[in-house]
C-alpha atoms as a PDB file:
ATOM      1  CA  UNK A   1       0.000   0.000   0.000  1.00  0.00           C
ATOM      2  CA  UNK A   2       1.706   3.946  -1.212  1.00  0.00           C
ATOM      3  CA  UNK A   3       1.901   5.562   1.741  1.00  0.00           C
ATOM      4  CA  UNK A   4      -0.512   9.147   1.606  1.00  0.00           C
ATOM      5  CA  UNK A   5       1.458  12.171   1.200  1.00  0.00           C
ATOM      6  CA  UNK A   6      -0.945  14.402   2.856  1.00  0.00           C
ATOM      7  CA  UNK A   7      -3.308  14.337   5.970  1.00  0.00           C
ATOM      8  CA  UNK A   8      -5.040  16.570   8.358  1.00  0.00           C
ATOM      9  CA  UNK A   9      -4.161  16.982  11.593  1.00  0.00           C
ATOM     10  CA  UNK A  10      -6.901  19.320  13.610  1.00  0.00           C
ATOM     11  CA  UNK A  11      -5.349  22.733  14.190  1.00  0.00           C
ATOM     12  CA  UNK A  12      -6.958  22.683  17.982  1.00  0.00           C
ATOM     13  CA  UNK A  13      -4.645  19.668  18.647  1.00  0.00           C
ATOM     14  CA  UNK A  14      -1.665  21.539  17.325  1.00  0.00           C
ATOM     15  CA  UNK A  15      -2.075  24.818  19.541  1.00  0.00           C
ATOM     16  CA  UNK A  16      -3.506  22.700  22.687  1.00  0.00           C
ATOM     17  CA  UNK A  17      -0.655  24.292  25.419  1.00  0.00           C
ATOM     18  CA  UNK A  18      -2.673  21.218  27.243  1.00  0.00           C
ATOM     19  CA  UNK A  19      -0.508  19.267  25.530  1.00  0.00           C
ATOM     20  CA  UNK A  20       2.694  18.140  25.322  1.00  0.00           C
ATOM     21  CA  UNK A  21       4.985  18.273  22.111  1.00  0.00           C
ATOM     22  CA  UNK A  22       5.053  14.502  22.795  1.00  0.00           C
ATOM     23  CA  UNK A  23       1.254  14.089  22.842  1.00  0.00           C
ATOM     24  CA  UNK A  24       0.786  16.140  19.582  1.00  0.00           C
ATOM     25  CA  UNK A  25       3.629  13.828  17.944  1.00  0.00           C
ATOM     26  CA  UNK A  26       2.176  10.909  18.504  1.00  0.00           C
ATOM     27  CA  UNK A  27      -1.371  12.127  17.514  1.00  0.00           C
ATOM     28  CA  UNK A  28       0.189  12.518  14.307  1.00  0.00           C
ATOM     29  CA  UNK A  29       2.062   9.530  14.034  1.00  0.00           C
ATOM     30  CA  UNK A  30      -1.108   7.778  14.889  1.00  0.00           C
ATOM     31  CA  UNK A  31      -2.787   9.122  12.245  1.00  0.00           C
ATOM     32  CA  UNK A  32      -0.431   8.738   9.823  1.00  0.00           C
ATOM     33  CA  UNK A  33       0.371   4.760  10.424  1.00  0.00           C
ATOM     34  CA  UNK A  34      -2.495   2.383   9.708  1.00  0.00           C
ATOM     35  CA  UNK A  35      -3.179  -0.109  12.540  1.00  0.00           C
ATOM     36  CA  UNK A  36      -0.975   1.895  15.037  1.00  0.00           C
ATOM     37  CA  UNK A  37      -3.230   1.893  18.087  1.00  0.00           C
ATOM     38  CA  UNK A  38      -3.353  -1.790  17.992  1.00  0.00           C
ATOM     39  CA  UNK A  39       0.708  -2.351  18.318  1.00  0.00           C
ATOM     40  CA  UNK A  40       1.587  -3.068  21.193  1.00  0.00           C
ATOM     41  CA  UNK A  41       2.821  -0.153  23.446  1.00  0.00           C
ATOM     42  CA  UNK A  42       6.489  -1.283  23.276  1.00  0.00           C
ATOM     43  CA  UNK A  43       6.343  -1.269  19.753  1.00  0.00           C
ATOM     44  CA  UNK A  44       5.000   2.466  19.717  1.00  0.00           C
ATOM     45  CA  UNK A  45       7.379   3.372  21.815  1.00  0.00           C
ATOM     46  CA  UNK A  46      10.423   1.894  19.845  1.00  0.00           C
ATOM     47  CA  UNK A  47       9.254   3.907  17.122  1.00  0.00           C
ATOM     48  CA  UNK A  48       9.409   7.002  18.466  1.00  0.00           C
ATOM     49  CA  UNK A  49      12.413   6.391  20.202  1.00  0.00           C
ATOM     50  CA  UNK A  50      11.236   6.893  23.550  1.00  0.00           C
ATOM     51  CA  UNK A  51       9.640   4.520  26.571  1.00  0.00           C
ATOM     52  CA  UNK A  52       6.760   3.102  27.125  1.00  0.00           C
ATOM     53  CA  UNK A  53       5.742   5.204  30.277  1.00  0.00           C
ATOM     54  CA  UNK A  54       5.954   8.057  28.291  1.00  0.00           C
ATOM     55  CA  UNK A  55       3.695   6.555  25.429  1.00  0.00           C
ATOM     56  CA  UNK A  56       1.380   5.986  28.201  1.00  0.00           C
ATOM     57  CA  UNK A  57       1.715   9.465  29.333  1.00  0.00           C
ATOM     58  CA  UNK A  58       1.175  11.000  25.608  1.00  0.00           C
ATOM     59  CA  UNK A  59      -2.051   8.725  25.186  1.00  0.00           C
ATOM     60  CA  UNK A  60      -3.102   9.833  28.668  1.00  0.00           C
ATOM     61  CA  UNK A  61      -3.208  13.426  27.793  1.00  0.00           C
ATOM     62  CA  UNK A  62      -4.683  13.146  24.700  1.00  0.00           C
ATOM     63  CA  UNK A  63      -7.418  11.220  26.454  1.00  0.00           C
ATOM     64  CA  UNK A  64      -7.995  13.173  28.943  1.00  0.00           C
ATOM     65  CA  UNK A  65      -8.410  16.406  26.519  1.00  0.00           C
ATOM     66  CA  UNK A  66     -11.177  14.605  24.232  1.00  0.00           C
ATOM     67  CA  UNK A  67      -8.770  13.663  21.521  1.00  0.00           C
ATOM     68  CA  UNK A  68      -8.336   9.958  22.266  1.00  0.00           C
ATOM     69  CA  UNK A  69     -10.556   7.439  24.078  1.00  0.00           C
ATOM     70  CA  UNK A  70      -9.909   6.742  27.176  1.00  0.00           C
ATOM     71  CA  UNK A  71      -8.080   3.399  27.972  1.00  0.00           C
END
């Protein structure tokens, strides 16, 4: 499958000082990889080159602001 070259990312999620640059990042990299919420955490996290507590962390926030569902 060609990977899209554009997508939209809501411009409230972007200026959200709720949220960490973290957060926002992996918002987008969410939405830009197909099937990502149902790796498994460790995966995410090797992905973005960062741990798993603060993949947690990022999904947390963006949960608790309306843009995820909550765990």
């Amino acid at each position: 499958m060609p990977f899209e070259t554009e997508m939209s990312v809501p411009l409230a999620l972007i200026t959200d000082d709720h949220l960490s640059f973290e957060a926002r990042g992996l918002f987008c990299w969410l939405q830009a990889t197909p099937d990502a919420i149902r790796l498994p955490l460790t995966d995410i996290a090797a992905h973005g080159n960062t741990t798993v507590e603060n993949v947690e962390f990022a999904l947390d926030e963006l949960a608790a602001y309306g843009y995820l569902p909550k765990r």
